[in-house]
N, C-alpha and C. Protein backbone atom coordinates (compact mmCIF):
# COMPACT_ATOMS: atom_id res chain seq x y z
N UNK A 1 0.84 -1.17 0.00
CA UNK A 1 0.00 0.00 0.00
C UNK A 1 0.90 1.25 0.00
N UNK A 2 0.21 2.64 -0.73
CA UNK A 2 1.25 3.41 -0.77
C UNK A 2 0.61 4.69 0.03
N UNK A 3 1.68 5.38 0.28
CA UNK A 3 0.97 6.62 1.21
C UNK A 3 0.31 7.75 0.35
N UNK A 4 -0.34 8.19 0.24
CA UNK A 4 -0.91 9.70 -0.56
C UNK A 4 0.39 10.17 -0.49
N UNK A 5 0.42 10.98 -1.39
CA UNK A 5 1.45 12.20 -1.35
C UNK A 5 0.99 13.97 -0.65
N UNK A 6 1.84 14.30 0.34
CA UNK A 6 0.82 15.43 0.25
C UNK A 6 0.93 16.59 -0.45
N UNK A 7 -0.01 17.50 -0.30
CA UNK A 7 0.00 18.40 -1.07
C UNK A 7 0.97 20.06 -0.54
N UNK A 8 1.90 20.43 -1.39
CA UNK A 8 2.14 21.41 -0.52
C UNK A 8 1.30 22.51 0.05
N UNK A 9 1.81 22.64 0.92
CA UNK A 9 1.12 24.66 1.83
C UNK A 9 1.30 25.53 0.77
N UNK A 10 -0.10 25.94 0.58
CA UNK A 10 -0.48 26.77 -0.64
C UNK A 10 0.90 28.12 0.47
N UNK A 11 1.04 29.31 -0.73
CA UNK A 11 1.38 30.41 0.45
C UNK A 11 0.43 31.44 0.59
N UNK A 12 0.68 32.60 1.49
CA UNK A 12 0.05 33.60 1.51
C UNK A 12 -0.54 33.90 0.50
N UNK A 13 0.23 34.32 -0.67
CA UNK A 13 -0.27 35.20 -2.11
C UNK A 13 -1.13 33.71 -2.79
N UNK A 14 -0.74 32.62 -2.75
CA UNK A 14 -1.26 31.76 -3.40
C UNK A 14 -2.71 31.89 -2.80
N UNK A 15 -3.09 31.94 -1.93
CA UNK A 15 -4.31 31.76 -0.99
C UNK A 15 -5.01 33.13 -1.02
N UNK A 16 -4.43 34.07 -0.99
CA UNK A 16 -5.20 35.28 -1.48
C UNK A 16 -5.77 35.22 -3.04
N UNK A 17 -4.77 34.64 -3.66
CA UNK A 17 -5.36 34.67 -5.10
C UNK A 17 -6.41 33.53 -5.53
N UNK A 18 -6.67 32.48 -4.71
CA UNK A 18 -7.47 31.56 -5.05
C UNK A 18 -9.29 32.28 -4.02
N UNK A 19 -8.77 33.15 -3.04
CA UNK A 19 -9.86 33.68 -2.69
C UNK A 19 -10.64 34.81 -3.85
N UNK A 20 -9.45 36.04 -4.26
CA UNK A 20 -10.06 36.54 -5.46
C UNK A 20 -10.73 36.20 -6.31
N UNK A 21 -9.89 34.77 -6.99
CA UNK A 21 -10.71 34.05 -8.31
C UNK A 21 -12.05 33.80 -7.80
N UNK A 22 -12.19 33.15 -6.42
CA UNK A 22 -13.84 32.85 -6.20
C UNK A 22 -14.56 33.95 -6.07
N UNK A 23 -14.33 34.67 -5.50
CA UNK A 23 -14.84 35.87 -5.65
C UNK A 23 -15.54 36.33 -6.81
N UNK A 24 -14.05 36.83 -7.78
CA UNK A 24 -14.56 37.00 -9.33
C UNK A 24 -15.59 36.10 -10.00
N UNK A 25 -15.40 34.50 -9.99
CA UNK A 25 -16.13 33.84 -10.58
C UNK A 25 -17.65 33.98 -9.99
N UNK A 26 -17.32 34.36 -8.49
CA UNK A 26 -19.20 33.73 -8.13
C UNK A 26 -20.14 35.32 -8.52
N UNK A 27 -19.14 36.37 -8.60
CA UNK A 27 -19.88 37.78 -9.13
C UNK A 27 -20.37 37.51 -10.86
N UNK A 28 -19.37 36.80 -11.39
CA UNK A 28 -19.40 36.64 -12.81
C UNK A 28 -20.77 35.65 -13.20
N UNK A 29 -20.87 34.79 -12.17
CA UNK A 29 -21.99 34.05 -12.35
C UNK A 29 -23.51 34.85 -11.95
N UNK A 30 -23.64 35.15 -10.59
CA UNK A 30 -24.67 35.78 -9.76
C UNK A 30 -24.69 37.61 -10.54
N UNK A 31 -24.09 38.09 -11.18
CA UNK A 31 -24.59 39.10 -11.69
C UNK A 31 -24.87 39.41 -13.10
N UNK A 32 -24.96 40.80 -13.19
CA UNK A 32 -24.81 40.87 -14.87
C UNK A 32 -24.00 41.89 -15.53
N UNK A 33 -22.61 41.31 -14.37
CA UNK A 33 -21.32 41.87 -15.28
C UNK A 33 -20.86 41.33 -15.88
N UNK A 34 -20.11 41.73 -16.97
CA UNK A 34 -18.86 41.02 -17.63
C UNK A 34 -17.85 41.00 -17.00
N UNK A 35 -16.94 39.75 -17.30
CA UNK A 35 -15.84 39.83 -17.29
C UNK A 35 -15.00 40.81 -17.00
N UNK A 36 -14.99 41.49 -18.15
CA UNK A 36 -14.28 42.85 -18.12
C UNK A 36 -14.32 44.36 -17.09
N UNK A 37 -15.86 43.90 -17.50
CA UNK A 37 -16.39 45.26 -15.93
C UNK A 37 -15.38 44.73 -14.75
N UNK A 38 -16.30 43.60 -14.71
CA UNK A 38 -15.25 43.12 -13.21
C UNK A 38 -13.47 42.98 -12.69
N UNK A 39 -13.02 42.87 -13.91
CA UNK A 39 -11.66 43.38 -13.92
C UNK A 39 -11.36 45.16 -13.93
N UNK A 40 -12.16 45.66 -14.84
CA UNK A 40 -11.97 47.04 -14.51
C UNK A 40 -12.22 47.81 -12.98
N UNK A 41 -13.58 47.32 -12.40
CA UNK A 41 -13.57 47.65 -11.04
C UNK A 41 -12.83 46.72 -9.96
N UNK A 42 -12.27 46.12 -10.32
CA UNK A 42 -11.30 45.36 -9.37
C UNK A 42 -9.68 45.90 -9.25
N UNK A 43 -9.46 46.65 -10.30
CA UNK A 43 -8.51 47.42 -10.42
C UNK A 43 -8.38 48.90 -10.12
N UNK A 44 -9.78 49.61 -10.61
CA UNK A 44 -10.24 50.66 -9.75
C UNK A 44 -10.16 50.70 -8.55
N UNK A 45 -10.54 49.79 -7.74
CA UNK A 45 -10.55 49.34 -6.37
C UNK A 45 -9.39 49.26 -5.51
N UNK A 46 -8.35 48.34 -6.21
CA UNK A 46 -7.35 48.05 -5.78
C UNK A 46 -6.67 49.52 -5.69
N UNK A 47 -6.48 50.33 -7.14
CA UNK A 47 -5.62 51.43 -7.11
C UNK A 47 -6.62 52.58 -5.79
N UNK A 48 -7.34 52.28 -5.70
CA UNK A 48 -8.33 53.34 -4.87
C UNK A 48 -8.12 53.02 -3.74
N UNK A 49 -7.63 51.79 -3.47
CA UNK A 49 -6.89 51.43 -1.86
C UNK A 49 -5.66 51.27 -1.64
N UNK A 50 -4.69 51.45 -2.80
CA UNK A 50 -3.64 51.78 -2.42
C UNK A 50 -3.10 53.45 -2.46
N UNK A 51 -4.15 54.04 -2.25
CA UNK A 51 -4.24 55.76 -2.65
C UNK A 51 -4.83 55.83 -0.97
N UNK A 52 -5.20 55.17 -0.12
CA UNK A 52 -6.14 55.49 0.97
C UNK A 52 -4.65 55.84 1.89
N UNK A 53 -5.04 56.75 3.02
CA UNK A 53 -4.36 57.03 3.77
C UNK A 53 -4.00 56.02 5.00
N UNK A 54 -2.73 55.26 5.49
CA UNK A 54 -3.30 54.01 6.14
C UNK A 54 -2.89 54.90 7.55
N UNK A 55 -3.50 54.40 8.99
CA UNK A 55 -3.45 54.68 9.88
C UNK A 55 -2.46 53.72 10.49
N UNK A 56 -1.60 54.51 11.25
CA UNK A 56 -0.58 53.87 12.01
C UNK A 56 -0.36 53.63 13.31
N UNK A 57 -0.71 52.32 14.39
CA UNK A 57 -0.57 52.78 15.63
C UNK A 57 0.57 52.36 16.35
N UNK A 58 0.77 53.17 17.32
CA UNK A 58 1.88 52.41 18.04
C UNK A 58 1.65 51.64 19.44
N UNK A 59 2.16 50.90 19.77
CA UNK A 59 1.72 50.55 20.91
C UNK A 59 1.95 50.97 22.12
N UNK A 60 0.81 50.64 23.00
CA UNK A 60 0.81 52.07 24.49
C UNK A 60 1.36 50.82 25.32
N UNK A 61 2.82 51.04 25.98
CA UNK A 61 3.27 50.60 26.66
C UNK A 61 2.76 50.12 28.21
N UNK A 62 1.94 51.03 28.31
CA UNK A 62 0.90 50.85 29.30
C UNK A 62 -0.04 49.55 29.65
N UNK A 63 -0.42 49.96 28.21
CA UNK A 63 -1.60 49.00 28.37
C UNK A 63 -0.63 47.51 28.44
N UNK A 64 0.07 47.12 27.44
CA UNK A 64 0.92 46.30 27.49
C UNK A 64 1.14 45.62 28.54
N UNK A 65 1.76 46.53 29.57
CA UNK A 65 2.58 45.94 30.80
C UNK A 65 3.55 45.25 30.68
N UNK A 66 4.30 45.44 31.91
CA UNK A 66 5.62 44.62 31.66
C UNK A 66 5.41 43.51 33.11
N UNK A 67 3.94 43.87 33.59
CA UNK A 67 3.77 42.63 34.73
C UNK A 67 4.14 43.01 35.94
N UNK A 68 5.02 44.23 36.19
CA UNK A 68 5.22 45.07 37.67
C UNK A 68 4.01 45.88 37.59
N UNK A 69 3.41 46.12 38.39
CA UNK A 69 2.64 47.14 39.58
C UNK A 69 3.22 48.48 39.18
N UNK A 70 2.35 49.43 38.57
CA UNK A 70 2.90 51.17 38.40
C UNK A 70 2.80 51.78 39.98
């Protein structure tokens, strides 16, 4: 008897991109865009969120604690 082989660990980007495609496909099915629309606003989108201002926090040492009593 032989063992399965397994499959490798998709990666990060691999796994983001297999979420997109479903995405795309189940809009492509359930609406009445094209193809194309949907690539055009998916790129609109994308460039429209990499234009957003991102917020930066730092962390409050406080809250944190280091486990001594202030």
């Amino acid at each position: 008897m032989t063992t399965p082989e397994k499959t490798p660990e998709k990666t990060p980007s691999e796994k983001f991109s297999s979420e997109v495609r479903a995405t795309l496909n189940r809009w492509l099915e359930e609406s009445d865009l094209e193809d194309l629309d949907l690539a055009e606003v998916a790129a609109r989108t994308i460039n429209d969120w990499l234009d957003e201002e991102s917020v930066i926090f730092e962390a409050d040492e406080d809250l944190l604690g280091d486990g001594e009593p202030s």
